[in-house]
N, C-alpha and C. Protein backbone atom coordinates (compact mmCIF):
# COMPACT_ATOMS: atom_id res chain seq x y z
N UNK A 1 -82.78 247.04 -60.24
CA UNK A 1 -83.83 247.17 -59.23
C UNK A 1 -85.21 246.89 -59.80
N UNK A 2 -85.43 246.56 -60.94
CA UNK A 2 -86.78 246.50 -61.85
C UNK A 2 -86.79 245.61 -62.67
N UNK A 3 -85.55 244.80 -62.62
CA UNK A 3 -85.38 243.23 -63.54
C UNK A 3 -86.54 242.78 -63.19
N UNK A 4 -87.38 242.42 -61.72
CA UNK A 4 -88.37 241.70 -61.34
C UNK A 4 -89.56 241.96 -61.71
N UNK A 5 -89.90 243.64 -62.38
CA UNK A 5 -90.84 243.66 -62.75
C UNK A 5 -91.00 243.72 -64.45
N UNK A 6 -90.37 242.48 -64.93
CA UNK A 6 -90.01 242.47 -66.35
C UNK A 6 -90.38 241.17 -66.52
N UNK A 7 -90.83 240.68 -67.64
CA UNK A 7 -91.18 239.27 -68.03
C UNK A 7 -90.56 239.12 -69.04
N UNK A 8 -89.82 238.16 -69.33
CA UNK A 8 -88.76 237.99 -70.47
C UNK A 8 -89.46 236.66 -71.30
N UNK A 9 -89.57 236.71 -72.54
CA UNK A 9 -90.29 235.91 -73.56
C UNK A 9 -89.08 235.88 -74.74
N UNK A 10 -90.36 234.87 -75.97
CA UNK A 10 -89.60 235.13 -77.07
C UNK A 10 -88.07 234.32 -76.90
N UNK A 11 -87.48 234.41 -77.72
CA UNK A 11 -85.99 233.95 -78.05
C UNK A 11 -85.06 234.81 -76.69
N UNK A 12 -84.60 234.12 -76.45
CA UNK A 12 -83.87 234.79 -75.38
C UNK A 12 -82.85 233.62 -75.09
N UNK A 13 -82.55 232.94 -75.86
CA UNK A 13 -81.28 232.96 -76.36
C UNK A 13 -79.97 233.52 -78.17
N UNK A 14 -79.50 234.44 -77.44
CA UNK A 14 -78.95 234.97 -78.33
C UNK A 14 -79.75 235.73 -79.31
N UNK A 15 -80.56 236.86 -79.19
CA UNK A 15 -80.99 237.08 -79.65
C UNK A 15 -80.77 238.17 -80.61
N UNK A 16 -81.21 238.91 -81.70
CA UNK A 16 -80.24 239.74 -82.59
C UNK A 16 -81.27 240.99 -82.36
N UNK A 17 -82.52 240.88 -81.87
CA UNK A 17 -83.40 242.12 -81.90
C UNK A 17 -84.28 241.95 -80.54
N UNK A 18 -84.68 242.86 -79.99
CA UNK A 18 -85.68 242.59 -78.67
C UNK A 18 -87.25 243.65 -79.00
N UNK A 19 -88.22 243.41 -78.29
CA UNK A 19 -89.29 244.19 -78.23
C UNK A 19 -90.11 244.38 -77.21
N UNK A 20 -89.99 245.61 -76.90
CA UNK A 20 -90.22 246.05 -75.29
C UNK A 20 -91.58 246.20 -75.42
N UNK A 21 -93.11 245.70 -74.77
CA UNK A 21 -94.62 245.46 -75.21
C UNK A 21 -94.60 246.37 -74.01
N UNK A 22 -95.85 247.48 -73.79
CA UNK A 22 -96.02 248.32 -72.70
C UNK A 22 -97.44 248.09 -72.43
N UNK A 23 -98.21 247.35 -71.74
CA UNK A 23 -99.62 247.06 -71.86
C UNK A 23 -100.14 248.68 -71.10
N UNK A 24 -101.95 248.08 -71.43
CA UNK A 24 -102.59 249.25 -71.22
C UNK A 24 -102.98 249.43 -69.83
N UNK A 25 -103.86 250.55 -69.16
CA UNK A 25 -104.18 250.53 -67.87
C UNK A 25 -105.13 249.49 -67.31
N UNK A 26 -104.59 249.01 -66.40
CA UNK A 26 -105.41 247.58 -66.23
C UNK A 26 -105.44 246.69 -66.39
N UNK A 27 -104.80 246.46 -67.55
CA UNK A 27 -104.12 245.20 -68.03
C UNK A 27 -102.50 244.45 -67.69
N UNK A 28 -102.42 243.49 -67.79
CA UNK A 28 -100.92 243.09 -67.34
C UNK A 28 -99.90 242.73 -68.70
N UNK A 29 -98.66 242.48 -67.72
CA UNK A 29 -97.63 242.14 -69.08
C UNK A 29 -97.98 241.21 -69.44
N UNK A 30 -98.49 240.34 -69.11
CA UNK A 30 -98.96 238.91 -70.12
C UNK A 30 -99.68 239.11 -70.81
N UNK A 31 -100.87 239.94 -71.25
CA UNK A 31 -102.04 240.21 -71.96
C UNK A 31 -101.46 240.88 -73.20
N UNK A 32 -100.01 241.64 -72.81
CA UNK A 32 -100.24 242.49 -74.24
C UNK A 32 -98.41 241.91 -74.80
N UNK A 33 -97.98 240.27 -74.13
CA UNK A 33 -97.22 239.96 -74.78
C UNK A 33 -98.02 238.55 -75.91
N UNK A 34 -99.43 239.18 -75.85
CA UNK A 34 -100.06 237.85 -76.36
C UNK A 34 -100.50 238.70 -77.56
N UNK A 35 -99.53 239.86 -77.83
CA UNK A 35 -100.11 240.88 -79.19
C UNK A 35 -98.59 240.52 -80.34
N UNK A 36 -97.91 239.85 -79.33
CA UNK A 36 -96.60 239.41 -80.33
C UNK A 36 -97.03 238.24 -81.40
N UNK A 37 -97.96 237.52 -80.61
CA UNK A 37 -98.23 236.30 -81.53
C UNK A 37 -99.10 236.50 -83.02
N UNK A 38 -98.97 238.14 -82.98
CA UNK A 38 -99.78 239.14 -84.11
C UNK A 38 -98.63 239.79 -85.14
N UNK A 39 -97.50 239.83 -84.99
CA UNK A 39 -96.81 240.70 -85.14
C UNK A 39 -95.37 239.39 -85.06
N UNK A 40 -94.81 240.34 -86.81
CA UNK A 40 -93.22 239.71 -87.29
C UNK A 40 -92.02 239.55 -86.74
N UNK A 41 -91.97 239.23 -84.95
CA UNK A 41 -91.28 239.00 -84.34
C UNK A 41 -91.04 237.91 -83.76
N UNK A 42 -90.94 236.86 -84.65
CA UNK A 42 -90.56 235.44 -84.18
C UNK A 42 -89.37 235.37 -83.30
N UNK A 43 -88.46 236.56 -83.98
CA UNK A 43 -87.01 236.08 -83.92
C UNK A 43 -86.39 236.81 -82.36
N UNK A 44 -87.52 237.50 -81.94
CA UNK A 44 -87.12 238.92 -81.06
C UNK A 44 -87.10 237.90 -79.78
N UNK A 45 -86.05 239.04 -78.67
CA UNK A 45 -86.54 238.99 -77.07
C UNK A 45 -87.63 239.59 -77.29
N UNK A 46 -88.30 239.22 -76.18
CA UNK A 46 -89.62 240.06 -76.08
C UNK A 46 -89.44 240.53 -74.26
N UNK A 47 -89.70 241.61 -74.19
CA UNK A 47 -89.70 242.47 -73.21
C UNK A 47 -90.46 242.92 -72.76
N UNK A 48 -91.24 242.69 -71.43
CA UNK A 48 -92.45 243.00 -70.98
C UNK A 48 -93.05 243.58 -69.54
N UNK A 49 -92.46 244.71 -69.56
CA UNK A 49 -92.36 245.11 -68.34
C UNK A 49 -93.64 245.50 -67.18
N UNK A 50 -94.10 245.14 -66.29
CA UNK A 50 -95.12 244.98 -65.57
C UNK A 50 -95.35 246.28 -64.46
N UNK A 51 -96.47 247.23 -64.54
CA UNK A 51 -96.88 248.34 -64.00
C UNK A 51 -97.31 247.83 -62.35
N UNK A 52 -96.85 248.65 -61.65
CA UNK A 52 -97.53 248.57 -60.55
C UNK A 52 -98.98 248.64 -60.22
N UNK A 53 -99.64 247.77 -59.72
CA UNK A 53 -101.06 248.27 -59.69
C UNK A 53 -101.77 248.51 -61.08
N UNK A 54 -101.32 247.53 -62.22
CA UNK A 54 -101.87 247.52 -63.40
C UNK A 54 -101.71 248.46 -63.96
N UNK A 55 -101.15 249.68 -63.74
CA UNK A 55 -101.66 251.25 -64.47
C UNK A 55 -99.81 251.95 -64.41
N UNK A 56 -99.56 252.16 -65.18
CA UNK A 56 -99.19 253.07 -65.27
C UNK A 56 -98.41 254.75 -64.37
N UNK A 57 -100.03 255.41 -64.75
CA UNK A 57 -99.87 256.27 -64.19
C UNK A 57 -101.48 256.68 -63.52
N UNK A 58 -101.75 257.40 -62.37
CA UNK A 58 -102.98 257.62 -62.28
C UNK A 58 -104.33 258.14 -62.86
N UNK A 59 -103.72 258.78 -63.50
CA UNK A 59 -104.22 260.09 -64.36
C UNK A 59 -104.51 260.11 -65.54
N UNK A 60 -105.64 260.79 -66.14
CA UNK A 60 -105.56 261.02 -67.85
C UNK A 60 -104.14 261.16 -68.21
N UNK A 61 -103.89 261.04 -69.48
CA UNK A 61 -102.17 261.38 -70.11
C UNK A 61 -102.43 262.87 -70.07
N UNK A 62 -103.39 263.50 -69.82
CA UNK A 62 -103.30 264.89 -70.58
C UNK A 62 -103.65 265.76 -69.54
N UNK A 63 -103.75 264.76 -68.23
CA UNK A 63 -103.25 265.88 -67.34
C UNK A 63 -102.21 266.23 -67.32
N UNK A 64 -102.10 267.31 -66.21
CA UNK A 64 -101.13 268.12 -65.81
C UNK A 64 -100.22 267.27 -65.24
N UNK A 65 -99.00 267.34 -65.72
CA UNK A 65 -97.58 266.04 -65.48
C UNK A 65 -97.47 265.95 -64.48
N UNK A 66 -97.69 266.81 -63.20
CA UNK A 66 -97.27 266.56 -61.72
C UNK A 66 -98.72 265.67 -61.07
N UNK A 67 -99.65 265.24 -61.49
CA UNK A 67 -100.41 265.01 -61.34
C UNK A 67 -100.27 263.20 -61.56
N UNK A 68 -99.47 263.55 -62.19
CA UNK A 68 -99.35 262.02 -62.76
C UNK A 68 -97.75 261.36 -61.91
N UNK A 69 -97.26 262.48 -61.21
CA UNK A 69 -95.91 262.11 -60.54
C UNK A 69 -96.05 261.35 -59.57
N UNK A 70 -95.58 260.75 -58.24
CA UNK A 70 -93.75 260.13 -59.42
C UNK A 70 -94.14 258.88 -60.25
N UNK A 71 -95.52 258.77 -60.52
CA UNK A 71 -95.48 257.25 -60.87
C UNK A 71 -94.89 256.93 -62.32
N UNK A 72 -95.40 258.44 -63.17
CA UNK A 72 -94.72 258.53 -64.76
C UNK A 72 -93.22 258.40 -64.76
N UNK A 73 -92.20 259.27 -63.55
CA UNK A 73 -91.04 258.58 -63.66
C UNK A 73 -90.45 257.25 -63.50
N UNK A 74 -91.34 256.82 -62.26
CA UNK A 74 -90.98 255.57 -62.48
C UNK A 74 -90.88 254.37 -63.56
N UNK A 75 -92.45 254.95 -64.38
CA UNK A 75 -92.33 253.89 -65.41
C UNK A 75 -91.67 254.16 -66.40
N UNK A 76 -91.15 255.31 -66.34
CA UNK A 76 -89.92 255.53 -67.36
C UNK A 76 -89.01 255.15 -67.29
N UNK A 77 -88.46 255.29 -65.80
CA UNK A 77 -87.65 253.89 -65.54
C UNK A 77 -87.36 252.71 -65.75
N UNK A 78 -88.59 252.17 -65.48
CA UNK A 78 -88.55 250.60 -65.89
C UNK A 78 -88.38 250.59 -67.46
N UNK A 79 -89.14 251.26 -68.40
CA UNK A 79 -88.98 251.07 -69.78
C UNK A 79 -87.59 251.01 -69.87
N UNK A 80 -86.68 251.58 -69.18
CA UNK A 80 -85.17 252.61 -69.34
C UNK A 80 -84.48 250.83 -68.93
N UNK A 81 -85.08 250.43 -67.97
CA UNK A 81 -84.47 249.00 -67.59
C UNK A 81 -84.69 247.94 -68.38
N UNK A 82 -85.96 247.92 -69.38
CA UNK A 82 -86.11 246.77 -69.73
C UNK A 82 -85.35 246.63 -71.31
N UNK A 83 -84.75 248.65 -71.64
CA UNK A 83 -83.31 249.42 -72.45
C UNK A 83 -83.07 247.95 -72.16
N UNK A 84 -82.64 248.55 -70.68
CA UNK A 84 -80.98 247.89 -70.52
C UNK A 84 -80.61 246.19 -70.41
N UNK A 85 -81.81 246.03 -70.09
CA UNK A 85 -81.44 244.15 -70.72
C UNK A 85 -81.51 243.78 -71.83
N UNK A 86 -81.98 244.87 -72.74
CA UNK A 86 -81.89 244.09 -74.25
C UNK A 86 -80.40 244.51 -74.05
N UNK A 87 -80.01 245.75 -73.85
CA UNK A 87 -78.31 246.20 -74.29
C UNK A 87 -77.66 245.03 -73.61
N UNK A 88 -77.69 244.34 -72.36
CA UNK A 88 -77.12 243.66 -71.79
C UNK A 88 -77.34 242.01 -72.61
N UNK A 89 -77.94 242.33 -73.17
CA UNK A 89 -77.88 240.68 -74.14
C UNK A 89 -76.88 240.76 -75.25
N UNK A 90 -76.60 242.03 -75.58
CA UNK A 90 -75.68 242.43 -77.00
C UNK A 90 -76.99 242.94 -77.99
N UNK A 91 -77.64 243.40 -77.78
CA UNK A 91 -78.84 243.73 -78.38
C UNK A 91 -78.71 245.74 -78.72
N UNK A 92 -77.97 246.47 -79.88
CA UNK A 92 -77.75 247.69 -80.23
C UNK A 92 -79.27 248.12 -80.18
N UNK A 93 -79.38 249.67 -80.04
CA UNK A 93 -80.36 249.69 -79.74
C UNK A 93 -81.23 250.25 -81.00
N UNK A 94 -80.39 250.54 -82.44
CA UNK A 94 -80.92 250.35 -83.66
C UNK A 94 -81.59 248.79 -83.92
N UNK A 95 -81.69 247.97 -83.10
CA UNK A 95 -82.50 246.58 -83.00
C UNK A 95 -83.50 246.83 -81.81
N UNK A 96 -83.24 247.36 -81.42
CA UNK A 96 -84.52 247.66 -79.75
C UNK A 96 -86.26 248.20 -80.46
N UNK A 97 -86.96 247.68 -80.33
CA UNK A 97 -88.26 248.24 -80.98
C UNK A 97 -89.40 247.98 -79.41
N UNK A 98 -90.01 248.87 -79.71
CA UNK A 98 -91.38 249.40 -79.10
C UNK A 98 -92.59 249.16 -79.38
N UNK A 99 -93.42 248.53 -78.52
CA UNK A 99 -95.12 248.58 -78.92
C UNK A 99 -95.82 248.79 -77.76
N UNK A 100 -96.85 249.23 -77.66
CA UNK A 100 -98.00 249.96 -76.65
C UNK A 100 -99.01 250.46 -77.08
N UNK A 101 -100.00 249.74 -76.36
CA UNK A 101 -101.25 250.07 -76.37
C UNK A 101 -102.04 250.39 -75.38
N UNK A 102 -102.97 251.87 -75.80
CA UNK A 102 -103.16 252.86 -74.91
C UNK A 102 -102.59 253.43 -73.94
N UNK A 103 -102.75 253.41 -73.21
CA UNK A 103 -101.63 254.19 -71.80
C UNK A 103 -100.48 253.42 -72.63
N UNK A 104 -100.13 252.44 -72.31
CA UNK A 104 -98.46 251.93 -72.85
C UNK A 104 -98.10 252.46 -73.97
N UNK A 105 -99.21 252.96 -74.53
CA UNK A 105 -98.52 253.54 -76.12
C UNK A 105 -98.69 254.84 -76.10
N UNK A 106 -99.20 255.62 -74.88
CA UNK A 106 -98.50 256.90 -74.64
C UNK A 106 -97.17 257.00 -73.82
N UNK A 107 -96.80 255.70 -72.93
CA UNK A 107 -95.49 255.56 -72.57
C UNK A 107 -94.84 255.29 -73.28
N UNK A 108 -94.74 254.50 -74.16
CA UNK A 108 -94.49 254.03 -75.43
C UNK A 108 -93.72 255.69 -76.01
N UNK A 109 -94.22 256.36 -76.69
CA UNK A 109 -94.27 257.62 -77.06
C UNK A 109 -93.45 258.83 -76.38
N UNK A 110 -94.00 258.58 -74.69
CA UNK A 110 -92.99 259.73 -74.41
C UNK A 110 -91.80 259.57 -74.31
N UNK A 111 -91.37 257.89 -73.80
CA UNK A 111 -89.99 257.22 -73.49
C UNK A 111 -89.43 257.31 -74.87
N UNK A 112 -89.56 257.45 -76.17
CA UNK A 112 -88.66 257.66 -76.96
C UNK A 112 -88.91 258.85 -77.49
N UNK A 113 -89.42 259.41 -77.13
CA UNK A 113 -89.42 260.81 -77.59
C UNK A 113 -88.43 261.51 -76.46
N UNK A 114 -88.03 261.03 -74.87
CA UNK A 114 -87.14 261.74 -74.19
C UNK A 114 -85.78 260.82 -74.70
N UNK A 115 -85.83 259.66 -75.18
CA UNK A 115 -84.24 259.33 -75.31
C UNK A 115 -84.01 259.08 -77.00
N UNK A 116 -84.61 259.82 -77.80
CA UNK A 116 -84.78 259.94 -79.15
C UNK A 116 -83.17 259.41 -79.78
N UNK A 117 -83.52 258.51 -80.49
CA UNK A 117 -82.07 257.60 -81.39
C UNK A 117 -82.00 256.82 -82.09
N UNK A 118 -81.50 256.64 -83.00
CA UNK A 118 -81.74 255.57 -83.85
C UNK A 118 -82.26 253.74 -83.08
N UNK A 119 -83.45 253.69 -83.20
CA UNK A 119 -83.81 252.53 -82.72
C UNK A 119 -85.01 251.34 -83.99
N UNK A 120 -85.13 250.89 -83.72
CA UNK A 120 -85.28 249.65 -84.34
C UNK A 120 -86.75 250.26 -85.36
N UNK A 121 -87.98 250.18 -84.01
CA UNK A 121 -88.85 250.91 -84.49
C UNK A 121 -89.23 251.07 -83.46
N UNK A 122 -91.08 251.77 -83.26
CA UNK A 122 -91.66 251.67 -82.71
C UNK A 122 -93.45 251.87 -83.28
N UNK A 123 -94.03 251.10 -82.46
CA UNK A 123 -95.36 251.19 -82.62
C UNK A 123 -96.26 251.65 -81.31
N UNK A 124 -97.47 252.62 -81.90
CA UNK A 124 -98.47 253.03 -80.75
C UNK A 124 -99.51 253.26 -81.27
N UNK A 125 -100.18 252.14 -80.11
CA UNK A 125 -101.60 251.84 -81.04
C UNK A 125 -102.61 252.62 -79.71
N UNK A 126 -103.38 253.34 -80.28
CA UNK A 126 -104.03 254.58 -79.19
C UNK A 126 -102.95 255.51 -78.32
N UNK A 127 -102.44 256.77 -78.66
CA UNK A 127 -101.01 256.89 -78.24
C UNK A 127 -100.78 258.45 -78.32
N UNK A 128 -100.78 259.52 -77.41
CA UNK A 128 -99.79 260.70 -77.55
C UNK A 128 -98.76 260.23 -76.47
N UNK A 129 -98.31 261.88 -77.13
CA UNK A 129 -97.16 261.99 -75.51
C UNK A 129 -98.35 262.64 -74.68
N UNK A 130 -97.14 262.53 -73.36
CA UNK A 130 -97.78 263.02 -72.18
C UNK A 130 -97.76 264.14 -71.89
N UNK A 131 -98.88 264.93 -71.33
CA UNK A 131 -98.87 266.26 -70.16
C UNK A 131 -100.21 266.75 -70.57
N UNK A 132 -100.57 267.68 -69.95
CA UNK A 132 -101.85 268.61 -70.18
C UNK A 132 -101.34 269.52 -71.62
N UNK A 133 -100.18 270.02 -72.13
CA UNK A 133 -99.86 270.20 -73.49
C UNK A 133 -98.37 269.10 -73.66
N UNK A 134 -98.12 269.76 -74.60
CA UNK A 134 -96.76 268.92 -75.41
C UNK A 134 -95.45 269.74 -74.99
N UNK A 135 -95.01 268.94 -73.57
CA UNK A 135 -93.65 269.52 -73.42
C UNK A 135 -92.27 269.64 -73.87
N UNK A 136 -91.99 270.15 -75.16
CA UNK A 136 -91.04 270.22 -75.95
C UNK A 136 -89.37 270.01 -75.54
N UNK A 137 -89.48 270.37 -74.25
CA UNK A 137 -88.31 270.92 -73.46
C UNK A 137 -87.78 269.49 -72.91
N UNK A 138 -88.63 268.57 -72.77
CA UNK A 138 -88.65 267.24 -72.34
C UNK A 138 -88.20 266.00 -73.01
N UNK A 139 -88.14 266.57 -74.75
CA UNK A 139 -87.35 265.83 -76.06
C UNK A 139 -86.31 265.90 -76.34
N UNK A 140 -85.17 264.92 -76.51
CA UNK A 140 -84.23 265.67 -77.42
C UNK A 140 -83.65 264.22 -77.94
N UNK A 141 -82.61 264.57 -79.08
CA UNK A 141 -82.42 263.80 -79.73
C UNK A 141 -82.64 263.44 -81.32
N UNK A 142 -82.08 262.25 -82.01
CA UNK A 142 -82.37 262.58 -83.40
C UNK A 142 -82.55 260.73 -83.69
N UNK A 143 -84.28 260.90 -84.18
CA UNK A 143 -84.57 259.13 -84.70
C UNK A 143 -83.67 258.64 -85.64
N UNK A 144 -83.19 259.91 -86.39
CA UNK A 144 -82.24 259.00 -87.76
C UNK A 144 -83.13 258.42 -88.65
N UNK A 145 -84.42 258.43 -88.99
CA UNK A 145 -85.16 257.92 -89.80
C UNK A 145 -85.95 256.71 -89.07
N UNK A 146 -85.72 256.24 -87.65
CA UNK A 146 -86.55 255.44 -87.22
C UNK A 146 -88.19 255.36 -87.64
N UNK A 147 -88.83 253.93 -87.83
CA UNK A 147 -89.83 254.06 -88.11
C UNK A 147 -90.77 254.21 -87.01
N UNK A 148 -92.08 255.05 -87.24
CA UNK A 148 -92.84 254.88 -85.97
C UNK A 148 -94.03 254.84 -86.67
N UNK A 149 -95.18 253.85 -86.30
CA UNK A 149 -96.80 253.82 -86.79
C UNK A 149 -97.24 254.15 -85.09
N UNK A 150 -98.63 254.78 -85.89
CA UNK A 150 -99.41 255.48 -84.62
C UNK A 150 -100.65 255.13 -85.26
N UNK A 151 -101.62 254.54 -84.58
CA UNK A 151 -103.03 254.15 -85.45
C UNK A 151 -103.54 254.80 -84.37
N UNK A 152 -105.36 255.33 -84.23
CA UNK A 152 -105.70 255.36 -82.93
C UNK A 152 -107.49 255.56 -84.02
N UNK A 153 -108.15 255.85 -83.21
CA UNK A 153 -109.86 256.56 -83.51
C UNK A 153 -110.29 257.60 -83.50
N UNK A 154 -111.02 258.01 -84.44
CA UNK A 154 -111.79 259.27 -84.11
C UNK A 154 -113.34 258.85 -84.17
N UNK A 155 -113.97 259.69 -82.92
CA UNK A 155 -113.10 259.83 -81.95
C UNK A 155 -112.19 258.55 -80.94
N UNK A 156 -111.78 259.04 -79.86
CA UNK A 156 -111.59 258.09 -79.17
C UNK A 156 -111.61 258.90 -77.63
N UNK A 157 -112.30 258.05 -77.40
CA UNK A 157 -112.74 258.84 -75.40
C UNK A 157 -111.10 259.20 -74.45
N UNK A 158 -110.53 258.28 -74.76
CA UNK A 158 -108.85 258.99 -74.00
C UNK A 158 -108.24 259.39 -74.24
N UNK A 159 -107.80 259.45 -75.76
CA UNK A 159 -106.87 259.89 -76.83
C UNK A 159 -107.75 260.97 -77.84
N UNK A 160 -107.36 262.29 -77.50
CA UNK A 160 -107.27 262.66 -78.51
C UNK A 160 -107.24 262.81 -79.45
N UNK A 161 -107.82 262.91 -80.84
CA UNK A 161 -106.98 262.60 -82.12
C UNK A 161 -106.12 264.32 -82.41
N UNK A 162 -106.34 265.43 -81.70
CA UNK A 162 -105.31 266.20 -81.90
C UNK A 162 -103.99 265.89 -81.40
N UNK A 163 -104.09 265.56 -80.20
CA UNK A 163 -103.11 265.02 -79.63
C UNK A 163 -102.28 264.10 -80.50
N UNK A 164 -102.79 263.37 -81.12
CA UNK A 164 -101.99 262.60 -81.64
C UNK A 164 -100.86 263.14 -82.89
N UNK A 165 -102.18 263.96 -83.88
CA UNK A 165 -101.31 264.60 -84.57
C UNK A 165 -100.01 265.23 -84.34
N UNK A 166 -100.25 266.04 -82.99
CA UNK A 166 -99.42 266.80 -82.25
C UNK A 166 -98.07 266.28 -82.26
N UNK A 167 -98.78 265.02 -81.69
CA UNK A 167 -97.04 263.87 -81.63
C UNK A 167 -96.73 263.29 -82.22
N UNK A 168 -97.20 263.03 -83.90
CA UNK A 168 -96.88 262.98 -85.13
C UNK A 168 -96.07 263.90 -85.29
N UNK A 169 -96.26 265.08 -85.55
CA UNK A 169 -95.32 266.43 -85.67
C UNK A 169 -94.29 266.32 -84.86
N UNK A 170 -94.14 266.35 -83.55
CA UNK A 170 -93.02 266.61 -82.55
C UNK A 170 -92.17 265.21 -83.40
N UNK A 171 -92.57 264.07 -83.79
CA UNK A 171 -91.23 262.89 -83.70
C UNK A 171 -90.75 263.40 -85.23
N UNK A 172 -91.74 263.78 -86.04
CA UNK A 172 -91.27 263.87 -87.37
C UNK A 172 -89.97 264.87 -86.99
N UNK A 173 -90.57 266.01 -86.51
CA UNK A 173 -89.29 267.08 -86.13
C UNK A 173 -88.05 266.27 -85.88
N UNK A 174 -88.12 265.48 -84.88
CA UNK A 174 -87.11 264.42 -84.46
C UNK A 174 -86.09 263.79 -84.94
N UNK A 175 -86.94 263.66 -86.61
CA UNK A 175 -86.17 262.86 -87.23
C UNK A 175 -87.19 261.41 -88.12
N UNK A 176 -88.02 261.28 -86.85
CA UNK A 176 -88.69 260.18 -87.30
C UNK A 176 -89.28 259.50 -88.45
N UNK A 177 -89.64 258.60 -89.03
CA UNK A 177 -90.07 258.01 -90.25
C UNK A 177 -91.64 258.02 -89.82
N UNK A 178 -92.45 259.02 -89.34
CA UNK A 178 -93.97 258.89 -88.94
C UNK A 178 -94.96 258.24 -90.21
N UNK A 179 -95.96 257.31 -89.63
CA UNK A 179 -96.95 256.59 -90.40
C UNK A 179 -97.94 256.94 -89.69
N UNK A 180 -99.24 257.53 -89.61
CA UNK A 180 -100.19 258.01 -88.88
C UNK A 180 -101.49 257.48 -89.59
N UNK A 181 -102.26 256.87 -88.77
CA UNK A 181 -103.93 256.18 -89.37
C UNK A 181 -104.97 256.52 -88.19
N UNK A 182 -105.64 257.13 -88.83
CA UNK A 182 -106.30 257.56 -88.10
C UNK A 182 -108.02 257.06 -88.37
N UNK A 183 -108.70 256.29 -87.57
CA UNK A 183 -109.84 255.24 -88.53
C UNK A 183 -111.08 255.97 -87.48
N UNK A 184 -112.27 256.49 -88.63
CA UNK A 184 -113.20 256.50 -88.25
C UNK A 184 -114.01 255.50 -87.11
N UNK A 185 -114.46 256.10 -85.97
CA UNK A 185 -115.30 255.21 -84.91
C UNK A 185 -114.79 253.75 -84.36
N UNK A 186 -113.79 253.79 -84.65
CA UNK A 186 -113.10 252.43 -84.53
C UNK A 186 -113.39 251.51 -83.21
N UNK A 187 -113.34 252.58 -81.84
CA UNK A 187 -113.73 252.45 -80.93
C UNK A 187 -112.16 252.17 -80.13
N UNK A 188 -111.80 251.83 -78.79
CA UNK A 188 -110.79 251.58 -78.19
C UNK A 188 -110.38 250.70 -78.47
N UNK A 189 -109.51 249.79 -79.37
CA UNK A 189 -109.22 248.68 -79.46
C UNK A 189 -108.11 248.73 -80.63
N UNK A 190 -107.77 247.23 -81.10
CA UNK A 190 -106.46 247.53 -82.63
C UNK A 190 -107.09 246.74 -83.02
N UNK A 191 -106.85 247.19 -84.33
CA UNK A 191 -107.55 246.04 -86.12
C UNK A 191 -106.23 245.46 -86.52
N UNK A 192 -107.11 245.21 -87.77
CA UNK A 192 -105.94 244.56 -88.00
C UNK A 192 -105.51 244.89 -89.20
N UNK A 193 -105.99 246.47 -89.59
CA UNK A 193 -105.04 246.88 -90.60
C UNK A 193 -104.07 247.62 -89.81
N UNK A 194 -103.84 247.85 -88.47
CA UNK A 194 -103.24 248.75 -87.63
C UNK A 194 -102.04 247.49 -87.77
N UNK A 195 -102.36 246.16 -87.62
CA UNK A 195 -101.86 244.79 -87.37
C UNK A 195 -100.47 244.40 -88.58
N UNK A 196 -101.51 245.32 -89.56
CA UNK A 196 -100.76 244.73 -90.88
C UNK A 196 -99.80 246.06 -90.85
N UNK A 197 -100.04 247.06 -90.63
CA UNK A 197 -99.26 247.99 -90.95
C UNK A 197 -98.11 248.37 -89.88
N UNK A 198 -98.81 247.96 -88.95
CA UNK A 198 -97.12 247.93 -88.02
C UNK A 198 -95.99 246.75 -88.62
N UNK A 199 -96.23 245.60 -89.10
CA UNK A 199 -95.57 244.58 -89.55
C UNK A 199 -94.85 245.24 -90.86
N UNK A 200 -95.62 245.64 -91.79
CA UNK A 200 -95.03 246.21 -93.07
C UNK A 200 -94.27 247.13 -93.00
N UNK A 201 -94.70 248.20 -92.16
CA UNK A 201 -93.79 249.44 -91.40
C UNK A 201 -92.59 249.07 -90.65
N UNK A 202 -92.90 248.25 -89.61
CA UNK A 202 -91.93 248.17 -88.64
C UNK A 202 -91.18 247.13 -88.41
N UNK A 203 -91.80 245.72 -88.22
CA UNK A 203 -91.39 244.76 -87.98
C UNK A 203 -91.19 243.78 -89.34
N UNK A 204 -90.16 244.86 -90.06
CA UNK A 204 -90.39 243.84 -91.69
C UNK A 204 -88.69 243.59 -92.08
């Protein structure tokens, strides 16, 4: 029901790894599949699933979760669909990897933090989980050592940098392989040591 709101890139024939891109609020799937041409995924599907109305969800991430309903399930959904066409290519999902920036890289974040498993990697560049606190009850699962980089700013006007820590802690609990950078005044945006270190981290 959400194939249509997916843009399929990259190798997509036969491919041995895929990478699901979650753009930010406002932005579209084309804008933040033009962050692949940054990043050690020549070889990947690329997966790019497209928000209704540009956004996500309505709301700060750090509101209160019903506040942000149903639109946060939905896009959990779609992430959950754009799962299932890498699985449907023959694509395990210890090859499935993640990237998002801002809002997408707090979707980014909560979507594998609720289906936590050995997966490829993931990256989140400006990024907690979601809710007005950290709903614990909402995780489960074990990364197996998956890698995850989280870069973001201090400060940064949407993100938190407690927050972030926060969800540094919750994935490590997880299991996760956490890499956390946290760059003075950086402002809203990704560098390109965030650039280099998701590649060395994740996509290597």
């Amino acid at each position: 029901m959400h194939s249509e709101n997916i843009i399929t890139a990259g190798n997509i024939n036969g491919p041995s790894k895929a990478l699901i891109l979650l753009h930010g609020r406002g932005a579209r799937a084309e804008d933040i599949l033009s962050l692949a041409d940054h990043l050690n995924v020549k070889e990947y599907l690329l997966l790019a699933p497209q928000a209704a109305n540009n956004s996500w969800y309505p709301q700060s991430f750090i509101a209160p979760i019903g506040e942000n309903q149903p639109w946060l399930d939905s896009a959990l959904a779609l992430v959950d669909a754009a799962v299932a066409k890498a699985i449907a290519k023959g694509i395990a999902k210890e090859h499935i990897y993640f990237a998002g920036f801002s809002q997408g890289a707090c979707l980014t974040l909560e979507y594998i933090a609720r289906n936590a498993t050995r997966y490829g990697g993931a990256v989140a560049f400006t990024g907690g989980l979601i809710g007005d606190r950290i709903y614990t009850d909402h995780y489960k699962g074990d990364f197996a050592q998956t890698p995850v980089f989280i870069g973001t700013s201090d400060p940064d006007f949407h993100v938190p940098v407690e927050r972030v820590h926060d969800s540094a802690t919750i994935l490590k609990s997880m299991g996760a392989d956490v890499t956390e950078r946290i760059y003075p005044r950086m402002g809203h945006t990704i560098n390109s040591d965030e650039i280099s270190l998701a590649n060395n981290l994740v996509f290597k």
